[in-house]
PDB file of N, CA and C in Angstrom:
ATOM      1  N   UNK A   1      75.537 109.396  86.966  1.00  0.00           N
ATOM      2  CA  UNK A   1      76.095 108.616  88.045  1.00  0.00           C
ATOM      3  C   UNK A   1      77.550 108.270  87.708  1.00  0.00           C
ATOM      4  N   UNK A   2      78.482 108.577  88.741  1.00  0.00           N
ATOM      5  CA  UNK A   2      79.503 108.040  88.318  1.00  0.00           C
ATOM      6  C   UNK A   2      80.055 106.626  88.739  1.00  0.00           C
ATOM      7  N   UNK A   3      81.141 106.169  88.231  1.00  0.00           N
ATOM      8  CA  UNK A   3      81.826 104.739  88.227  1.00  0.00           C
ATOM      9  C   UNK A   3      82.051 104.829  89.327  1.00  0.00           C
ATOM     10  N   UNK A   4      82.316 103.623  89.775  1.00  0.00           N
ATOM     11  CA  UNK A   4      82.793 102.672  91.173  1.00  0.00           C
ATOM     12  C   UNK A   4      84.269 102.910  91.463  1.00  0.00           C
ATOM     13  N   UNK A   5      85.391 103.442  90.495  1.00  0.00           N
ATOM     14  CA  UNK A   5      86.305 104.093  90.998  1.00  0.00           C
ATOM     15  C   UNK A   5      86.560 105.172  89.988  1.00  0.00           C
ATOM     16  N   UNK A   6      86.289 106.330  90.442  1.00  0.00           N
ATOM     17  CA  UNK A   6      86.342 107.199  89.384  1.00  0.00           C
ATOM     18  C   UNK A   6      87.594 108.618  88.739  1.00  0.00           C
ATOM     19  N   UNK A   7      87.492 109.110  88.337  1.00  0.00           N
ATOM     20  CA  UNK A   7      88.958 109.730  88.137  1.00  0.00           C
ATOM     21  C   UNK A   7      88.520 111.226  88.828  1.00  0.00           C
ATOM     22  N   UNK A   8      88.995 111.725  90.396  1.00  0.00           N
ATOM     23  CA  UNK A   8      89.085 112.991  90.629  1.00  0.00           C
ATOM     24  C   UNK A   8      90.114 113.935  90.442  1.00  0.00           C
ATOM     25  N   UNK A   9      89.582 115.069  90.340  1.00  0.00           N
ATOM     26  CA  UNK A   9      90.781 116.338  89.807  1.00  0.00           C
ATOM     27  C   UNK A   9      91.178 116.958  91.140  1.00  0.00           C
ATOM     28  N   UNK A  10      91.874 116.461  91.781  1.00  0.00           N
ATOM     29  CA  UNK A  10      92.327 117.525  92.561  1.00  0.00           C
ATOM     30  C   UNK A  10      92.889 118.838  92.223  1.00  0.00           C
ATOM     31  N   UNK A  11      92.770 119.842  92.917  1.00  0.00           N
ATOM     32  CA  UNK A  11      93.504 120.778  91.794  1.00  0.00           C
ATOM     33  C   UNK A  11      93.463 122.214  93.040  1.00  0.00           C
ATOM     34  N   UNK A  12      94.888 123.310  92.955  1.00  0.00           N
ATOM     35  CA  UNK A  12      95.332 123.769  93.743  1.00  0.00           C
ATOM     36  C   UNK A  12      94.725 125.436  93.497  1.00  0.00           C
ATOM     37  N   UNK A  13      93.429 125.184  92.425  1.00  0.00           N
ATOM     38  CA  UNK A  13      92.393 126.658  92.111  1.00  0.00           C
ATOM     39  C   UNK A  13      91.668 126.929  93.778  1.00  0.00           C
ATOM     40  N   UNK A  14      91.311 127.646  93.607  1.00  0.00           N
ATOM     41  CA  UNK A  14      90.310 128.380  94.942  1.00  0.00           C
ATOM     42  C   UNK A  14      89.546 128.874  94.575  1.00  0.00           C
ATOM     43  N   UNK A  15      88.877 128.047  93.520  1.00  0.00           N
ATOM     44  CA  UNK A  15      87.230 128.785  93.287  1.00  0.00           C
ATOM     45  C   UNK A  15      86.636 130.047  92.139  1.00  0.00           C
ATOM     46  N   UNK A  16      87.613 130.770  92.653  1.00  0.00           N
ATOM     47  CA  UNK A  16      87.312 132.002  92.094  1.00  0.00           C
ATOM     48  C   UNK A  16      87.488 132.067  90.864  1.00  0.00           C
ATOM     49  N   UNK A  17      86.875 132.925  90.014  1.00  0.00           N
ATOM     50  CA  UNK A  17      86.991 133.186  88.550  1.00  0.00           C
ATOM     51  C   UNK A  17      88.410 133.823  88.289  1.00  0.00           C
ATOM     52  N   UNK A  18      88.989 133.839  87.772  1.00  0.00           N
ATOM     53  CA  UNK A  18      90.126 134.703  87.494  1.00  0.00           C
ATOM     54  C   UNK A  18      91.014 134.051  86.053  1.00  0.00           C
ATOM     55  N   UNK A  19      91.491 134.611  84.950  1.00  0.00           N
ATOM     56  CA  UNK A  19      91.895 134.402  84.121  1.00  0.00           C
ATOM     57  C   UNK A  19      93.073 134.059  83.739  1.00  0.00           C
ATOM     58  N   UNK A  20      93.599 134.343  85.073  1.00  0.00           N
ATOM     59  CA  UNK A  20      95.322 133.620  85.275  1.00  0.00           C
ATOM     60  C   UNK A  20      95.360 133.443  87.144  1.00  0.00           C
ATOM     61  N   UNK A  21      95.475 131.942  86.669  1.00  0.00           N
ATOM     62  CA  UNK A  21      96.335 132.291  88.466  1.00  0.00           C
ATOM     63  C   UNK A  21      97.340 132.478  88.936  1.00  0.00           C
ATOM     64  N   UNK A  22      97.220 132.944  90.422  1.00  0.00           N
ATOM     65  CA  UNK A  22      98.471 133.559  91.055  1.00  0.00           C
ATOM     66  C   UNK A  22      99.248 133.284  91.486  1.00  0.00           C
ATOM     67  N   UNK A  23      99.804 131.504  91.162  1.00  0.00           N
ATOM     68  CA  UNK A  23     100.632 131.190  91.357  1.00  0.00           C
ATOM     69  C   UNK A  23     100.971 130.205  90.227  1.00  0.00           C
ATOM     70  N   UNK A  24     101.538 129.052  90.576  1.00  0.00           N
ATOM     71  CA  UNK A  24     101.439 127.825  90.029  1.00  0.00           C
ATOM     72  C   UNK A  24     100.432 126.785  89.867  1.00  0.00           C
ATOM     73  N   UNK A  25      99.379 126.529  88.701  1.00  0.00           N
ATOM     74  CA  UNK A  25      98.204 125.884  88.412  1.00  0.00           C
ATOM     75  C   UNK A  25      98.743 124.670  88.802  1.00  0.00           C
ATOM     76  N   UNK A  26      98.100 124.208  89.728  1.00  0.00           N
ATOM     77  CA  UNK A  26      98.994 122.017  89.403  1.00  0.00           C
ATOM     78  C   UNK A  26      97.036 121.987  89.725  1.00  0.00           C
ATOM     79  N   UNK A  27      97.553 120.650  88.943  1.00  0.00           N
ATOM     80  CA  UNK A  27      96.418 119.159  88.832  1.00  0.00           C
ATOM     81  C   UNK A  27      96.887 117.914  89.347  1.00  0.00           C
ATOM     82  N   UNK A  28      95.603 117.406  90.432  1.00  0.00           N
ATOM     83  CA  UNK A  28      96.492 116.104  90.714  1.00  0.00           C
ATOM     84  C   UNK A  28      95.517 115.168  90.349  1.00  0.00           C
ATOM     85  N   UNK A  29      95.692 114.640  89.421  1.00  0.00           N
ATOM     86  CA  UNK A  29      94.230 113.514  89.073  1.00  0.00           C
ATOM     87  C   UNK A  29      94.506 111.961  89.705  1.00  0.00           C
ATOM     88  N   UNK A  30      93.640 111.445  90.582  1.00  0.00           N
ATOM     89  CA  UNK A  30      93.531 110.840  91.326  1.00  0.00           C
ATOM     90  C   UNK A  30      92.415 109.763  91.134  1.00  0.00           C
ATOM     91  N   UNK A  31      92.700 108.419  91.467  1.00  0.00           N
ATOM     92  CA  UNK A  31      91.403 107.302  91.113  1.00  0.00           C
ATOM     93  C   UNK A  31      91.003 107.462  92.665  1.00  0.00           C
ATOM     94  N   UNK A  32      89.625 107.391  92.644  1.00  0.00           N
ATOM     95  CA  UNK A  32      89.079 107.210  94.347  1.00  0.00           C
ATOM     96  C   UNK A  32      89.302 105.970  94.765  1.00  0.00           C
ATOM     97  N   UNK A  33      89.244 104.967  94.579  1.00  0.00           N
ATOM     98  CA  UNK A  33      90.166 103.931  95.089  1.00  0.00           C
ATOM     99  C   UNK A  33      91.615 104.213  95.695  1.00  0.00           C
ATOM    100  N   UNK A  34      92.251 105.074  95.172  1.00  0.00           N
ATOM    101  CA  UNK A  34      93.378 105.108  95.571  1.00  0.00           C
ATOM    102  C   UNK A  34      93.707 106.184  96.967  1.00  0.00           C
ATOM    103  N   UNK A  35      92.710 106.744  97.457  1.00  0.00           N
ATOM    104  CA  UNK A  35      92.697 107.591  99.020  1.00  0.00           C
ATOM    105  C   UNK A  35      91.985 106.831  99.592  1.00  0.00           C
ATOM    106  N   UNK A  36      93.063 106.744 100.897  1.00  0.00           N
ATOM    107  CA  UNK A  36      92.766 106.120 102.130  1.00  0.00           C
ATOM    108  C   UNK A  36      91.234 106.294 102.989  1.00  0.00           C
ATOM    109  N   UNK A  37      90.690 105.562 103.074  1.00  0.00           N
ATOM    110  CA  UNK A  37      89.204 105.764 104.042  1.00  0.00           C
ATOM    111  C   UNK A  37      89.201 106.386 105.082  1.00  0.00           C
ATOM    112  N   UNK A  38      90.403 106.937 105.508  1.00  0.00           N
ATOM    113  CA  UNK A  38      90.251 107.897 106.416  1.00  0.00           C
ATOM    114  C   UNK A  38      90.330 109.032 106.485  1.00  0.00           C
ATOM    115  N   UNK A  39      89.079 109.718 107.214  1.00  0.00           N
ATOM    116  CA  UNK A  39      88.754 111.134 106.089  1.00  0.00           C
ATOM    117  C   UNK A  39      89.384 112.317 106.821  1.00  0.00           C
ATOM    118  N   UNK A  40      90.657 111.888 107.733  1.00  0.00           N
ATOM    119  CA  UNK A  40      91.331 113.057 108.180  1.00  0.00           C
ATOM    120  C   UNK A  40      92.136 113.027 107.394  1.00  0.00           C
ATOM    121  N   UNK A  41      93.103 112.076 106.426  1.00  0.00           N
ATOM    122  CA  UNK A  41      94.532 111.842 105.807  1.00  0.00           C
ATOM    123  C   UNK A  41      94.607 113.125 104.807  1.00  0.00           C
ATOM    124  N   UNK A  42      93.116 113.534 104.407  1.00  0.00           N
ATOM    125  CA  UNK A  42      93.030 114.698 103.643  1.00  0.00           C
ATOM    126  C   UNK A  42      92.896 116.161 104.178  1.00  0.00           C
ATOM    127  N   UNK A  43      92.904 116.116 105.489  1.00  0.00           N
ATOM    128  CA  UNK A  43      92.443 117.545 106.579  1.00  0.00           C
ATOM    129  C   UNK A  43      93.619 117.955 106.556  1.00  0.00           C
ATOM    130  N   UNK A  44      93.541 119.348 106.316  1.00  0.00           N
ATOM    131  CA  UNK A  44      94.668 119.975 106.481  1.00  0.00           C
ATOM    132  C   UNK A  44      96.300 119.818 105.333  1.00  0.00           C
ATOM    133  N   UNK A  45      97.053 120.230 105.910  1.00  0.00           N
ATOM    134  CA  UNK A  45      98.253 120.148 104.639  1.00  0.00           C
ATOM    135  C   UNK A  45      98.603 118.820 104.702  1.00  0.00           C
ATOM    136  N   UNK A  46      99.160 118.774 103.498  1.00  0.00           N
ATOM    137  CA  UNK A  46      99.424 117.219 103.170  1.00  0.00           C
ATOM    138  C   UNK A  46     100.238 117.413 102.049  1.00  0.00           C
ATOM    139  N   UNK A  47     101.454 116.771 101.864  1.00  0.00           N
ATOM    140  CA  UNK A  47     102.756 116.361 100.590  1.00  0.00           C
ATOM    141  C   UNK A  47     102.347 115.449  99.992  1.00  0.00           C
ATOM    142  N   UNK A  48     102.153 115.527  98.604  1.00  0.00           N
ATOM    143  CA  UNK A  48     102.202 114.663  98.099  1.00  0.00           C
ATOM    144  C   UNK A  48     103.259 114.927  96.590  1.00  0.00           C
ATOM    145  N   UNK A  49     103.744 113.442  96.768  1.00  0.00           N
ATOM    146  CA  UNK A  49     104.934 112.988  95.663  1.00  0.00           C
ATOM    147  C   UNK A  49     104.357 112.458  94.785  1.00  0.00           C
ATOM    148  N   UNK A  50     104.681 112.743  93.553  1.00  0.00           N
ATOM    149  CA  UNK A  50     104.066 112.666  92.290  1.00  0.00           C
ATOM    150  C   UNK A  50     105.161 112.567  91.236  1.00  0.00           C
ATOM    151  N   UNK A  51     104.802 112.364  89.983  1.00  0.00           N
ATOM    152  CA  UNK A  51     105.385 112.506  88.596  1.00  0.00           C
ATOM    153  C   UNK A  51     104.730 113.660  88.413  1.00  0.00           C
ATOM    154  N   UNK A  52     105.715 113.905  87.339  1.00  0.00           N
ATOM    155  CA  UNK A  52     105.353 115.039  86.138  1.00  0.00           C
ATOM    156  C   UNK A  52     105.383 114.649  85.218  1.00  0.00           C
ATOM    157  N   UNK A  53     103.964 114.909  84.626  1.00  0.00           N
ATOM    158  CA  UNK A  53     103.090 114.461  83.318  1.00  0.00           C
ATOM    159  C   UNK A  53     102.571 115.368  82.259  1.00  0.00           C
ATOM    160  N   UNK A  54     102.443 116.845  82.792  1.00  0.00           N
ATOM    161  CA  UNK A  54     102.217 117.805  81.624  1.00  0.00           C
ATOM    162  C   UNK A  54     102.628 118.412  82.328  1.00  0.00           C
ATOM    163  N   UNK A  55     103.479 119.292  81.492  1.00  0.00           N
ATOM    164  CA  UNK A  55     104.077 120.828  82.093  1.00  0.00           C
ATOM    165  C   UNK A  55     102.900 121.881  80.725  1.00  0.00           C
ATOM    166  N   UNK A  56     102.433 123.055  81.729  1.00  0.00           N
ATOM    167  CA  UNK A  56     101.260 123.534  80.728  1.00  0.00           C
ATOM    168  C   UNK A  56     101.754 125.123  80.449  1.00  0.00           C
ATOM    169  N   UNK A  57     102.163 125.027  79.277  1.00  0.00           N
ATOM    170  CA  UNK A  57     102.728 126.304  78.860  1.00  0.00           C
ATOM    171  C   UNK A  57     102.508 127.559  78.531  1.00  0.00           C
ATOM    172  N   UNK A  58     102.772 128.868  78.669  1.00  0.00           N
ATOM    173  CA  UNK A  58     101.792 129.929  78.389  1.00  0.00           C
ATOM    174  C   UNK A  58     101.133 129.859  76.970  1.00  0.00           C
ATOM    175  N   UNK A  59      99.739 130.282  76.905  1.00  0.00           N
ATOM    176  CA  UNK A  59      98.965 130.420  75.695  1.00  0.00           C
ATOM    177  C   UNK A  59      98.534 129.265  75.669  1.00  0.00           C
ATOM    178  N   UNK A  60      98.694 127.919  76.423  1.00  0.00           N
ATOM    179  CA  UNK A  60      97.965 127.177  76.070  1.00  0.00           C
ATOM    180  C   UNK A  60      97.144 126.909  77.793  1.00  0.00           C
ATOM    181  N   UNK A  61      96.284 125.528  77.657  1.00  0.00           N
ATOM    182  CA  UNK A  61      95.691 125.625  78.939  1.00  0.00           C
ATOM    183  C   UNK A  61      95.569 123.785  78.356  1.00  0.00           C
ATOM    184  N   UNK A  62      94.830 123.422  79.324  1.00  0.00           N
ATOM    185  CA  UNK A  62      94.890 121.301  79.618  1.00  0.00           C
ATOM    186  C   UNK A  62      93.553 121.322  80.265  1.00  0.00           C
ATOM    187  N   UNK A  63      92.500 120.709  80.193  1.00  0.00           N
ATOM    188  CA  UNK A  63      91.863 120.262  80.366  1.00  0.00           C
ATOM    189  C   UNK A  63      91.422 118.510  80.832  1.00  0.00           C
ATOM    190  N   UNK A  64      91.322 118.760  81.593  1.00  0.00           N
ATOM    191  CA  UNK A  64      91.622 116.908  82.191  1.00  0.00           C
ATOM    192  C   UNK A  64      89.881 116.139  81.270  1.00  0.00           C
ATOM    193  N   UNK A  65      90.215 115.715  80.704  1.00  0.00           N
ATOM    194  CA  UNK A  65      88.684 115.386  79.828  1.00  0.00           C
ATOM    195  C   UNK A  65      88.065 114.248  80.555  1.00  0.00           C
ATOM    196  N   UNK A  66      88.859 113.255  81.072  1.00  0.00           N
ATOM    197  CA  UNK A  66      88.628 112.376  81.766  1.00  0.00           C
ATOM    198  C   UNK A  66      87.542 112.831  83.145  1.00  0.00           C
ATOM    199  N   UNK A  67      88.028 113.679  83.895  1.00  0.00           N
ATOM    200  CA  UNK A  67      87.345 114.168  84.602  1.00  0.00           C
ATOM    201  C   UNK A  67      86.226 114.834  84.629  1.00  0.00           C
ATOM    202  N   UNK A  68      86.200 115.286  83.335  1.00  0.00           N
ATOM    203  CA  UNK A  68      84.960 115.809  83.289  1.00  0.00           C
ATOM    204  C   UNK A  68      83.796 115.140  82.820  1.00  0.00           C
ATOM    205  N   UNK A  69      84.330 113.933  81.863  1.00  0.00           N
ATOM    206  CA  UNK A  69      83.286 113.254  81.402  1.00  0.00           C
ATOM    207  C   UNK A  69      82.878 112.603  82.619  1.00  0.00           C
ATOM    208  N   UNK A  70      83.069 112.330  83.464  1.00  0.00           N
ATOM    209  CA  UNK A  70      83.173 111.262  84.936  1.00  0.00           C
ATOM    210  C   UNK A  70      81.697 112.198  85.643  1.00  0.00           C
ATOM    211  N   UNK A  71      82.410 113.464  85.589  1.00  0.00           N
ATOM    212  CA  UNK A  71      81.402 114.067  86.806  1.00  0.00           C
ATOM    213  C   UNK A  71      80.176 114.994  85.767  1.00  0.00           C
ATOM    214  N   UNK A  72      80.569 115.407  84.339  1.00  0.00           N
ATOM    215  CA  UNK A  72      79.454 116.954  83.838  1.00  0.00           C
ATOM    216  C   UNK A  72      78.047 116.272  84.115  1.00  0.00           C
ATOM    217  N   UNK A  73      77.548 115.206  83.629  1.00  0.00           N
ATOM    218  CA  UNK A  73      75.986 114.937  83.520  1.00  0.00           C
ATOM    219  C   UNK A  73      75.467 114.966  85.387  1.00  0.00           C
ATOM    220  N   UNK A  74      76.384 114.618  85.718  1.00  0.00           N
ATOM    221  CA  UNK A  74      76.007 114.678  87.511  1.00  0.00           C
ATOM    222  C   UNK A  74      75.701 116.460  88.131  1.00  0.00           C
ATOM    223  N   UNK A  75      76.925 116.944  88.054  1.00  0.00           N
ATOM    224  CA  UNK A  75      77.287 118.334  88.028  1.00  0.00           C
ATOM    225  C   UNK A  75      75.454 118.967  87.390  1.00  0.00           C
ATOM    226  N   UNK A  76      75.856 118.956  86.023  1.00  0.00           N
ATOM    227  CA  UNK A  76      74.820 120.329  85.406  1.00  0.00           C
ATOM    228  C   UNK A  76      73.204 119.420  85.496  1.00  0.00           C
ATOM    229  N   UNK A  77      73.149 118.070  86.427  1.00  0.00           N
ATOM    230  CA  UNK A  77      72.041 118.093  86.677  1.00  0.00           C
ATOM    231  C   UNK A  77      71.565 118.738  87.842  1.00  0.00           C
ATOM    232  N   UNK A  78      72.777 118.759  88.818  1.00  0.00           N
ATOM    233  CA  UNK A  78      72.160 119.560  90.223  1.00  0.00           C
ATOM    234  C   UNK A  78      72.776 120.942  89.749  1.00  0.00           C
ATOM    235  N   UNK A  79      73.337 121.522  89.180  1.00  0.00           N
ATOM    236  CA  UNK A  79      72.841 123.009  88.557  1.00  0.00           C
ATOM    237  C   UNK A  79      71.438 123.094  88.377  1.00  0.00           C
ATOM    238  N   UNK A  80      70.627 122.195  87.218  1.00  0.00           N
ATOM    239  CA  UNK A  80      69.230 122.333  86.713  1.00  0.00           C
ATOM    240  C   UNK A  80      68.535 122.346  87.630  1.00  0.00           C
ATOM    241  N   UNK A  81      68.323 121.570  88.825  1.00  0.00           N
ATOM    242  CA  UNK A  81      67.721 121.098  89.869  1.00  0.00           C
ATOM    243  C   UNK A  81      67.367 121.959  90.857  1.00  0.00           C
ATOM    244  N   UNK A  82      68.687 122.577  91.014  1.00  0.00           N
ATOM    245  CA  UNK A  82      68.656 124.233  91.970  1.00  0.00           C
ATOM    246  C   UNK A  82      67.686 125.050  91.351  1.00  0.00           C
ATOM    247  N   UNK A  83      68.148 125.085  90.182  1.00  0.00           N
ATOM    248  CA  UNK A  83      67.707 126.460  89.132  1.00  0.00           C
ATOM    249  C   UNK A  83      66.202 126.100  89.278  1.00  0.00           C
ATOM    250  N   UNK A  84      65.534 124.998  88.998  1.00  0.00           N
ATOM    251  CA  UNK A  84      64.774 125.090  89.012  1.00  0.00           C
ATOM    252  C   UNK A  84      63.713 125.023  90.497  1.00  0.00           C
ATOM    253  N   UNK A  85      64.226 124.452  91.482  1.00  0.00           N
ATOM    254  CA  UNK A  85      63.914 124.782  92.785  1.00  0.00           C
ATOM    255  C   UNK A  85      63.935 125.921  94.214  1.00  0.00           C
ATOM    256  N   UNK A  86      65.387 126.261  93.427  1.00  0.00           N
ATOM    257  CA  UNK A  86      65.415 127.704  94.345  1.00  0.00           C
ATOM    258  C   UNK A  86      65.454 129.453  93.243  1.00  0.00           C
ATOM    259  N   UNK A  87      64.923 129.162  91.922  1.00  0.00           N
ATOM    260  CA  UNK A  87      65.354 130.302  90.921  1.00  0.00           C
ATOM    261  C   UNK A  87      66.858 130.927  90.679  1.00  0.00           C
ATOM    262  N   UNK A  88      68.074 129.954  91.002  1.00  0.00           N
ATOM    263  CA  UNK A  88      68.721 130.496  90.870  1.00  0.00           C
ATOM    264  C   UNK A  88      69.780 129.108  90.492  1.00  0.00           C
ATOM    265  N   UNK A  89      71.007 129.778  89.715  1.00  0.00           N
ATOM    266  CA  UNK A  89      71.932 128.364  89.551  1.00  0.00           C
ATOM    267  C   UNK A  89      72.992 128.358  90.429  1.00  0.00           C
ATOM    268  N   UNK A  90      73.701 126.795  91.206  1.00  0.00           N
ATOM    269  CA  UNK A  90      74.741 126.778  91.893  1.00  0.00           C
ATOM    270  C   UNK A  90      75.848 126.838  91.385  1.00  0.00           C
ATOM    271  N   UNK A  91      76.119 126.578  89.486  1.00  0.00           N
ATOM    272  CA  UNK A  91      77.228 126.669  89.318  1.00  0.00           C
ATOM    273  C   UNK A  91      78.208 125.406  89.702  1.00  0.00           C
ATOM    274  N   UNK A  92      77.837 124.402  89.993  1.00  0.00           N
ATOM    275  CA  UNK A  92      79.247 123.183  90.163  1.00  0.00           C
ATOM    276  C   UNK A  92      79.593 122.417  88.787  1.00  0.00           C
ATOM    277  N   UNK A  93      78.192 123.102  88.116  1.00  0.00           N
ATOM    278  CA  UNK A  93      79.417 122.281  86.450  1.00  0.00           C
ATOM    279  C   UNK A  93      80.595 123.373  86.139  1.00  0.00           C
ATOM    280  N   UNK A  94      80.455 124.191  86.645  1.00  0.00           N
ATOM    281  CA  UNK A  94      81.538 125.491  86.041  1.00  0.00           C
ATOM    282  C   UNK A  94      82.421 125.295  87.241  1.00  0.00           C
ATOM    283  N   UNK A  95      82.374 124.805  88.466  1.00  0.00           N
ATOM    284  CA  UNK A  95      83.306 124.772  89.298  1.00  0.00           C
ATOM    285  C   UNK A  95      84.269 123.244  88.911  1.00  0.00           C
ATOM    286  N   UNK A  96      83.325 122.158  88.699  1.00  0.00           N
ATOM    287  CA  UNK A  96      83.660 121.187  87.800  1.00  0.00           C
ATOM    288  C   UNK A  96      84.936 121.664  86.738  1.00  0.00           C
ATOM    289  N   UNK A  97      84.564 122.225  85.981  1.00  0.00           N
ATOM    290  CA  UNK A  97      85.625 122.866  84.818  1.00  0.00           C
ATOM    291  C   UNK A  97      86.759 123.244  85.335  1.00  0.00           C
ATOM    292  N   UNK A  98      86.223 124.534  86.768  1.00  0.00           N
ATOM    293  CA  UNK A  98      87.343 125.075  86.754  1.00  0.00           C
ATOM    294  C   UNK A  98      88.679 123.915  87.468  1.00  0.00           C
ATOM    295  N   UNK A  99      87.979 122.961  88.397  1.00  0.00           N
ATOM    296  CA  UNK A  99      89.012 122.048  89.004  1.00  0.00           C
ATOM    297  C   UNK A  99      89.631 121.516  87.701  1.00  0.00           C
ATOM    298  N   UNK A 100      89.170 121.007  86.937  1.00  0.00           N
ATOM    299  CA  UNK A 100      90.008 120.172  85.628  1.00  0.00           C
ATOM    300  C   UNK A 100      90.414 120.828  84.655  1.00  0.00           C
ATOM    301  N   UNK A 101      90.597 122.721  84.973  1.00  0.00           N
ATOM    302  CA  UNK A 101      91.409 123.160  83.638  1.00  0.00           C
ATOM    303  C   UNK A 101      92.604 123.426  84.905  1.00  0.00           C
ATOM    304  N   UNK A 102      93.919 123.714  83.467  1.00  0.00           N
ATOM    305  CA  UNK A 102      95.102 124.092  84.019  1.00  0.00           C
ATOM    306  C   UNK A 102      95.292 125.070  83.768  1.00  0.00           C
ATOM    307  N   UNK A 103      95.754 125.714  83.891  1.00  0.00           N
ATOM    308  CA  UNK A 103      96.564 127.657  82.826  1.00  0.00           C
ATOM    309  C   UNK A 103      98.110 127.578  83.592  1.00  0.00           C
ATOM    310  N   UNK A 104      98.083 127.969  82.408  1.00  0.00           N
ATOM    311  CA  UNK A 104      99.712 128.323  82.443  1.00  0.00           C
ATOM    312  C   UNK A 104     100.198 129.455  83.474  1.00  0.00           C
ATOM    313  N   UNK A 105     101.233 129.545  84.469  1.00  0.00           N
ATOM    314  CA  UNK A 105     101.969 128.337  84.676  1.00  0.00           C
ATOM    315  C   UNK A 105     101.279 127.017  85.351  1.00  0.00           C
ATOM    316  N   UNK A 106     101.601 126.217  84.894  1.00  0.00           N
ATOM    317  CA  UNK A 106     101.017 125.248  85.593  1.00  0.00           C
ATOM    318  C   UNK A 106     101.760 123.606  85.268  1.00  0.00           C
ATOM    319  N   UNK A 107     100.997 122.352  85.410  1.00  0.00           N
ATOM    320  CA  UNK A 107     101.736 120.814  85.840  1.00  0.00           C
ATOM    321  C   UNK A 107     100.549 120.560  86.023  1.00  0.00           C
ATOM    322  N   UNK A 108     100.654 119.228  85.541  1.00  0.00           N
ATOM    323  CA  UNK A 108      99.772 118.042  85.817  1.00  0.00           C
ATOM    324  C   UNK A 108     100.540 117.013  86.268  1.00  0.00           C
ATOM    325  N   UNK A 109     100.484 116.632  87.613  1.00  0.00           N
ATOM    326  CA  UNK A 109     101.142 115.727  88.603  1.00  0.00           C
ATOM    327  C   UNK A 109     100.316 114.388  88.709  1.00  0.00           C
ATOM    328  N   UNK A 110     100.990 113.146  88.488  1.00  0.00           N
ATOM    329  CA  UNK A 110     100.596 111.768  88.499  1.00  0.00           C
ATOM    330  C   UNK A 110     100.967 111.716  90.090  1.00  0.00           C
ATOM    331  N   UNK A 111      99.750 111.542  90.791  1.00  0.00           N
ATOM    332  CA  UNK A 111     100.464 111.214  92.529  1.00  0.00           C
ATOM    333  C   UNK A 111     100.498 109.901  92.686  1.00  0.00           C
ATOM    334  N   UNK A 112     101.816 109.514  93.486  1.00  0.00           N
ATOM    335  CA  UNK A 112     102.542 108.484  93.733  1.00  0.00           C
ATOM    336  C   UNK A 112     102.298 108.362  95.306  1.00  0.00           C
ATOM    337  N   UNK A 113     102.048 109.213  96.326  1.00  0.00           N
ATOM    338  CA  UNK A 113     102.173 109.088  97.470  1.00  0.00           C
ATOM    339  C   UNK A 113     101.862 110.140  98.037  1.00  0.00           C
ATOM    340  N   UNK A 114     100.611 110.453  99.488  1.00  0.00           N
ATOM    341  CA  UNK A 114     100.668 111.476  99.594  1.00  0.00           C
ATOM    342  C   UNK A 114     100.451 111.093 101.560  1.00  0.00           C
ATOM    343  N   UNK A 115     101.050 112.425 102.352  1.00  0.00           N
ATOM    344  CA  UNK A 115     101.470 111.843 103.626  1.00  0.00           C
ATOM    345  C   UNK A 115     100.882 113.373 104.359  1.00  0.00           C
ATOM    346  N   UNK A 116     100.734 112.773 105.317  1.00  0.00           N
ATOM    347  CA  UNK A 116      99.826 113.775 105.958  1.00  0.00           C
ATOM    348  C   UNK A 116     100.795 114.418 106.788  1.00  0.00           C
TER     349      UNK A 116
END
């Protein structure tokens, strides 16, 4: 279960497996307290102004640890849960991961403001 305001990874991956991405990796780690209750402010494109907090360099990669400790026991229990209800796994602790790693090129952005 997670905390009452907890730390999310936003993050600009699309899912897919791939060993470098094809553009620029950013992370935007975010307290849920801090997005607005209205659940369009996030629909669609949206700017957001931020700091820069890690610039992530080739050969290495960032891992947001925070985030993961927040969500893995939640995550790889509804992996188990599937697996064991439909014979097969969904995979959101590994999608989990992939939102909170970075690869190079990439940034980890402190958001300051974000505007629809």
């Amino acid at each position: 279960m997670a905390k009452r305001n907890p730390r999310v990874p936003f993050s600009t991956c699309d899912g897919s497996a791939a060993a470098k991405p094809r553009g620029v990796d950013l992370l935007f780690p975010v307290r849920l307290r801090a997005l607005s209750s209205e659940p369009t402010l996030l629909s669609g494109p949206v700017t957001i102004v931020g700091k820069l907090v890690r610039s992530v360099s080739p050969d290495h990669e960032y891992v947001d640890q925070p985030s993961l400790a927040e969500f893995e026991v939640a995550t790889r229990a509804v992996d188990n849960a599937a697996f064991h209800e439909n014979e097969g796994r969904l995979k959101l602790s590994g999608e989990l991961a992939s939102d909170a790693t970075v690869l190079a090129p990439g940034a980890v952005i402190l958001p300051i403001a974000i505007y629809k």
